[in-house]
N, C-alpha and C. Protein backbone atom coordinates (compact mmCIF):
# COMPACT_ATOMS: atom_id res chain seq x y z
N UNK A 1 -29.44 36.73 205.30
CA UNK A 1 -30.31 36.91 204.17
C UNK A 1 -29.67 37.84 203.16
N UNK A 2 -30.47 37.86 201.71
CA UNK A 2 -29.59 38.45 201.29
C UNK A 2 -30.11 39.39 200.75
N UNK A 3 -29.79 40.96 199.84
CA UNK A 3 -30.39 42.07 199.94
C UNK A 3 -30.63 42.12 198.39
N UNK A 4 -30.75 42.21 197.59
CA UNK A 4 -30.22 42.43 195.91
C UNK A 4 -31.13 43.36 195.90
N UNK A 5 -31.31 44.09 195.50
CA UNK A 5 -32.64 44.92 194.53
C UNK A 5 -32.05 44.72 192.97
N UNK A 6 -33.29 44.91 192.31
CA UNK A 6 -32.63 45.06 190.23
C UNK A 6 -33.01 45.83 190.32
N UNK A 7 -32.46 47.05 189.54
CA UNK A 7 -32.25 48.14 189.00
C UNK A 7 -32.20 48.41 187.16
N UNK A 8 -33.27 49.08 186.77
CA UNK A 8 -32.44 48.50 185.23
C UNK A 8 -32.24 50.23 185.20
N UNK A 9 -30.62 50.80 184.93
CA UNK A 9 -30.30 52.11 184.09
C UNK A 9 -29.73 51.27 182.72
N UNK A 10 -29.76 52.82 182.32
CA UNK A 10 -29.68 52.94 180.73
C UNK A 10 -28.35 54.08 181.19
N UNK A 11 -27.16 54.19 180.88
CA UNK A 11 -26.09 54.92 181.41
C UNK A 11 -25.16 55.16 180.31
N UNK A 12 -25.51 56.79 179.60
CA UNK A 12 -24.40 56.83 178.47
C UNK A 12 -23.37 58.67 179.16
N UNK A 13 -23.38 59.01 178.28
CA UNK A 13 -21.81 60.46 178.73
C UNK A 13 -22.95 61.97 178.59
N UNK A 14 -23.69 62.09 178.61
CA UNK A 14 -24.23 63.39 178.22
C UNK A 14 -25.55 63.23 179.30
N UNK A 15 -25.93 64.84 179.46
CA UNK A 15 -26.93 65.07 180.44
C UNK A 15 -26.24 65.25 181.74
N UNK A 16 -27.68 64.93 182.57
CA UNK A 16 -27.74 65.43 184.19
C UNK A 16 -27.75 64.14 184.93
N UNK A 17 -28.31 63.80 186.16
CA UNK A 17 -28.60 63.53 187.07
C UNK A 17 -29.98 62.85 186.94
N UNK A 18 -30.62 62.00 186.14
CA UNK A 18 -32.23 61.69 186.27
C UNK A 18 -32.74 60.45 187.12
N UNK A 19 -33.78 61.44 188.02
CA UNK A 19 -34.52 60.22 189.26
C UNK A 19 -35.32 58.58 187.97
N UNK A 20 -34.65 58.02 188.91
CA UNK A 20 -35.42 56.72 188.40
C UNK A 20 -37.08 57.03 188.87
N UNK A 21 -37.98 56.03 188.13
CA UNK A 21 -39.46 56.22 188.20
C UNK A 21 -39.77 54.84 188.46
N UNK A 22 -41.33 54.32 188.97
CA UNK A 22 -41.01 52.91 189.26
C UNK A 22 -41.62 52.53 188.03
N UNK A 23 -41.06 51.56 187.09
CA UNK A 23 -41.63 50.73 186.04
C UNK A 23 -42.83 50.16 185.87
N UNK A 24 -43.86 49.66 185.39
CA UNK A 24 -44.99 48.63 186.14
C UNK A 24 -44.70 47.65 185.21
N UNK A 25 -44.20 47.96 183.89
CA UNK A 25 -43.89 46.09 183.36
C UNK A 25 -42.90 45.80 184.17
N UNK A 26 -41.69 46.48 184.10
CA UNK A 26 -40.71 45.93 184.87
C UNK A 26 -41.13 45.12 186.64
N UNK A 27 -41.78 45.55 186.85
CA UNK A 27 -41.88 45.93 188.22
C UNK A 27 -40.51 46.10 189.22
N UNK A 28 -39.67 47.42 188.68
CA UNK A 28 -38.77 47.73 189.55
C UNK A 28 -38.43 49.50 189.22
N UNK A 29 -37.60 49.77 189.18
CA UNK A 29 -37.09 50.91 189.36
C UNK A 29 -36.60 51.29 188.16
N UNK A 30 -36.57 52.39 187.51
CA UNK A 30 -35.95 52.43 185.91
C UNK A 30 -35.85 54.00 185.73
N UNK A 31 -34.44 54.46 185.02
CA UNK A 31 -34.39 55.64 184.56
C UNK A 31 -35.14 55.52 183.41
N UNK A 32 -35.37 56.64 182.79
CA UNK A 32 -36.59 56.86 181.15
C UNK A 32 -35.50 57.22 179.86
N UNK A 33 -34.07 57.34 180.18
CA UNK A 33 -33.25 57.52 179.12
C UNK A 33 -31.98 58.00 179.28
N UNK A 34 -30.90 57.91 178.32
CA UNK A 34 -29.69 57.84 178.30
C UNK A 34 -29.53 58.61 179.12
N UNK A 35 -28.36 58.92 180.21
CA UNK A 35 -28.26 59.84 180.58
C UNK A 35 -26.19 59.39 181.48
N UNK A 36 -25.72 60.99 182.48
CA UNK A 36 -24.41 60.06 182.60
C UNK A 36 -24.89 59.40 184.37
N UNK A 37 -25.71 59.61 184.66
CA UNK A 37 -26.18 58.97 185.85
C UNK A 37 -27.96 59.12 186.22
N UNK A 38 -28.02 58.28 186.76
CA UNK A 38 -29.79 58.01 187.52
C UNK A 38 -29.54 57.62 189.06
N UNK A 39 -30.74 58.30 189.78
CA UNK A 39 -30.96 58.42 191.16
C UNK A 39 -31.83 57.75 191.39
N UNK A 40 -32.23 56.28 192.35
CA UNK A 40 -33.11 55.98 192.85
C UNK A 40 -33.11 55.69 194.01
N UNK A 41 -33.87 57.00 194.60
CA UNK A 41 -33.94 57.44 196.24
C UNK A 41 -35.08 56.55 197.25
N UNK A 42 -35.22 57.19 198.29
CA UNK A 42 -36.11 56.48 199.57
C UNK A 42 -37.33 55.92 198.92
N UNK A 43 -37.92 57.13 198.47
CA UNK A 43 -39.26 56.22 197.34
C UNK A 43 -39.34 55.55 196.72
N UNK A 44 -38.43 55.22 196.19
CA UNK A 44 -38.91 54.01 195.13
C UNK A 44 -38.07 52.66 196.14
N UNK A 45 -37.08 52.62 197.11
CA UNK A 45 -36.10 51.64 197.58
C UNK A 45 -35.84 51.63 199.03
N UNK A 46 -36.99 52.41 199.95
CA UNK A 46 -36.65 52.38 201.47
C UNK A 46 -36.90 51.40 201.68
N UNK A 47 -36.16 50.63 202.68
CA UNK A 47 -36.42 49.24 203.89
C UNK A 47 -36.29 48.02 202.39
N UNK A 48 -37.25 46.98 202.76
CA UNK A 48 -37.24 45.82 201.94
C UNK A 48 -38.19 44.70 202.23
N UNK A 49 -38.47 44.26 201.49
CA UNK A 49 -40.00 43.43 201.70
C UNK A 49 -40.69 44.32 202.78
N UNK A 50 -40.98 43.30 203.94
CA UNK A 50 -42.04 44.00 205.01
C UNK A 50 -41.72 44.59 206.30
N UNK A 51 -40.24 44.97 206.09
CA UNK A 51 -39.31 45.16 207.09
C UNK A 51 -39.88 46.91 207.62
N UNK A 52 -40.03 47.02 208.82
CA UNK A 52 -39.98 48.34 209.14
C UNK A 52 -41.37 48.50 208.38
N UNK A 53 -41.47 49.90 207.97
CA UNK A 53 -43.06 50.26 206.97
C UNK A 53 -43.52 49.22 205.81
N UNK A 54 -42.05 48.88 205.22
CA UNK A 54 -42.44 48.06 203.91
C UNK A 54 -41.72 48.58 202.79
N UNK A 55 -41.25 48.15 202.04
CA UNK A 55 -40.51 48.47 200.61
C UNK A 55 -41.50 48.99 199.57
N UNK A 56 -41.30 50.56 199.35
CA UNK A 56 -42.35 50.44 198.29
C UNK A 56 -42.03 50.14 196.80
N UNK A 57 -43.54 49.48 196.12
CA UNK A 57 -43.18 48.53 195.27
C UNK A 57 -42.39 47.60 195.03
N UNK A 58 -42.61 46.63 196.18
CA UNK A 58 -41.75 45.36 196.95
C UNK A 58 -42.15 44.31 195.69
N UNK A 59 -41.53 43.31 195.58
CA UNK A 59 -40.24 43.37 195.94
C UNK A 59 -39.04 44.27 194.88
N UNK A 60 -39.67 44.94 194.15
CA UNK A 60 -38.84 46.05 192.83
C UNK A 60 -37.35 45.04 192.82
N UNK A 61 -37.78 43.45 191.91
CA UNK A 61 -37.16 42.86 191.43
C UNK A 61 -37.18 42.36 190.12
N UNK A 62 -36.69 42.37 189.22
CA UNK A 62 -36.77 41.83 187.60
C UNK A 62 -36.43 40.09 187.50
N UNK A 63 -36.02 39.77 188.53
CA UNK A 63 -35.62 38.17 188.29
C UNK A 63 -36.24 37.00 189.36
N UNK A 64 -37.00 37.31 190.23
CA UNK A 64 -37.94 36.70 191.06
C UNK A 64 -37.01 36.89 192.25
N UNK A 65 -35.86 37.24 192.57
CA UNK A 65 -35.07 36.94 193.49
C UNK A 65 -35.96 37.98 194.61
N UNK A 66 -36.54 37.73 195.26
CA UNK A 66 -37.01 38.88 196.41
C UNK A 66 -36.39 39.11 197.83
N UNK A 67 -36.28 40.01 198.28
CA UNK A 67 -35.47 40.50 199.75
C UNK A 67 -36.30 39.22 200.73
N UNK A 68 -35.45 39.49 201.67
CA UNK A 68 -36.35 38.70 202.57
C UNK A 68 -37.29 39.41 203.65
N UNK A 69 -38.26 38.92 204.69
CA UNK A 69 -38.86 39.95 205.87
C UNK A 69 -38.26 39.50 206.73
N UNK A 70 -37.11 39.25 207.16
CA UNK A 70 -36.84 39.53 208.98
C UNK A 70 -35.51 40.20 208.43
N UNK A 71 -35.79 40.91 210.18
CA UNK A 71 -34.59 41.34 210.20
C UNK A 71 -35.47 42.86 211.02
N UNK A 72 -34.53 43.87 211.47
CA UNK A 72 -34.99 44.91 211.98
C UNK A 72 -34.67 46.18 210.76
N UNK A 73 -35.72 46.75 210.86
CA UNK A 73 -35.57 48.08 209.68
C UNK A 73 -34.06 49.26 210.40
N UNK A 74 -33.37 49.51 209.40
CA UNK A 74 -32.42 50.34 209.86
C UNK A 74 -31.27 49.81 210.61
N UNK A 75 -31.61 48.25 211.22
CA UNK A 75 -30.23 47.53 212.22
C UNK A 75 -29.95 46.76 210.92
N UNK A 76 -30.44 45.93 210.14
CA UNK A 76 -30.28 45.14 209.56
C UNK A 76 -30.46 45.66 207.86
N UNK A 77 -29.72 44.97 207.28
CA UNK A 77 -29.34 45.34 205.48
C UNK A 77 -30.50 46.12 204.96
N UNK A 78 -31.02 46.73 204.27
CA UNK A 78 -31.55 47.31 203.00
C UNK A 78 -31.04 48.36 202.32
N UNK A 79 -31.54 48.27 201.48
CA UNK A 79 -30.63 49.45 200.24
C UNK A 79 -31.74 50.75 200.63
N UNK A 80 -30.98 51.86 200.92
CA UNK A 80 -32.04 52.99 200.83
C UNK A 80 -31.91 54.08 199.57
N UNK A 81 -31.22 53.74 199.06
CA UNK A 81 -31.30 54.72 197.51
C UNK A 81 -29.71 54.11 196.73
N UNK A 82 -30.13 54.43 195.42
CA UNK A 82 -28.90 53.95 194.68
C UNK A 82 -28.35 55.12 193.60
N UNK A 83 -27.28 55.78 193.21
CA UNK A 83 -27.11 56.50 192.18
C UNK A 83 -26.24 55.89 191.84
């Protein structure tokens, strides 16, 4: 199966470090502005679909492509944070 999450950053040369927040138009994960990197950690991207606890704000995809549910939480693929 296959894993994708979408992510939308916005990634320019100035600033810090800013946590992504979860979107609700988007319905996925999104930094709030330029910055030279964004963090999106366990909260917004642990496990995937219904794997283990559950992905929160599943499937936090922009293109319909959604994770799949099998598989074992932690043996098998998911993204647990992205910077």
């Amino acid at each position: 199966f296959d894993d994708v999450d979408d992510l939308v950053f916005v990634v320019g040369s100035g600033g810090g470090i800013l946590a992504a927040t979860y979107d609700d138009t988007l319905k996925a994960p999104k930094c709030s502005s330029v910055t030279r990197a964004c963090y999106a950690g366990p909260s917004l991207l642990k496990s995937r679909g219904t794997v283990g606890l559950g992905e929160p704000n599943a499937p936090n995809t922009i293109d319909q492509c959604e994770d799949g549910n099998e598989g074992e939480y932690l043996v098998d693929e998911s993204i647990e944070s992205i910077k």
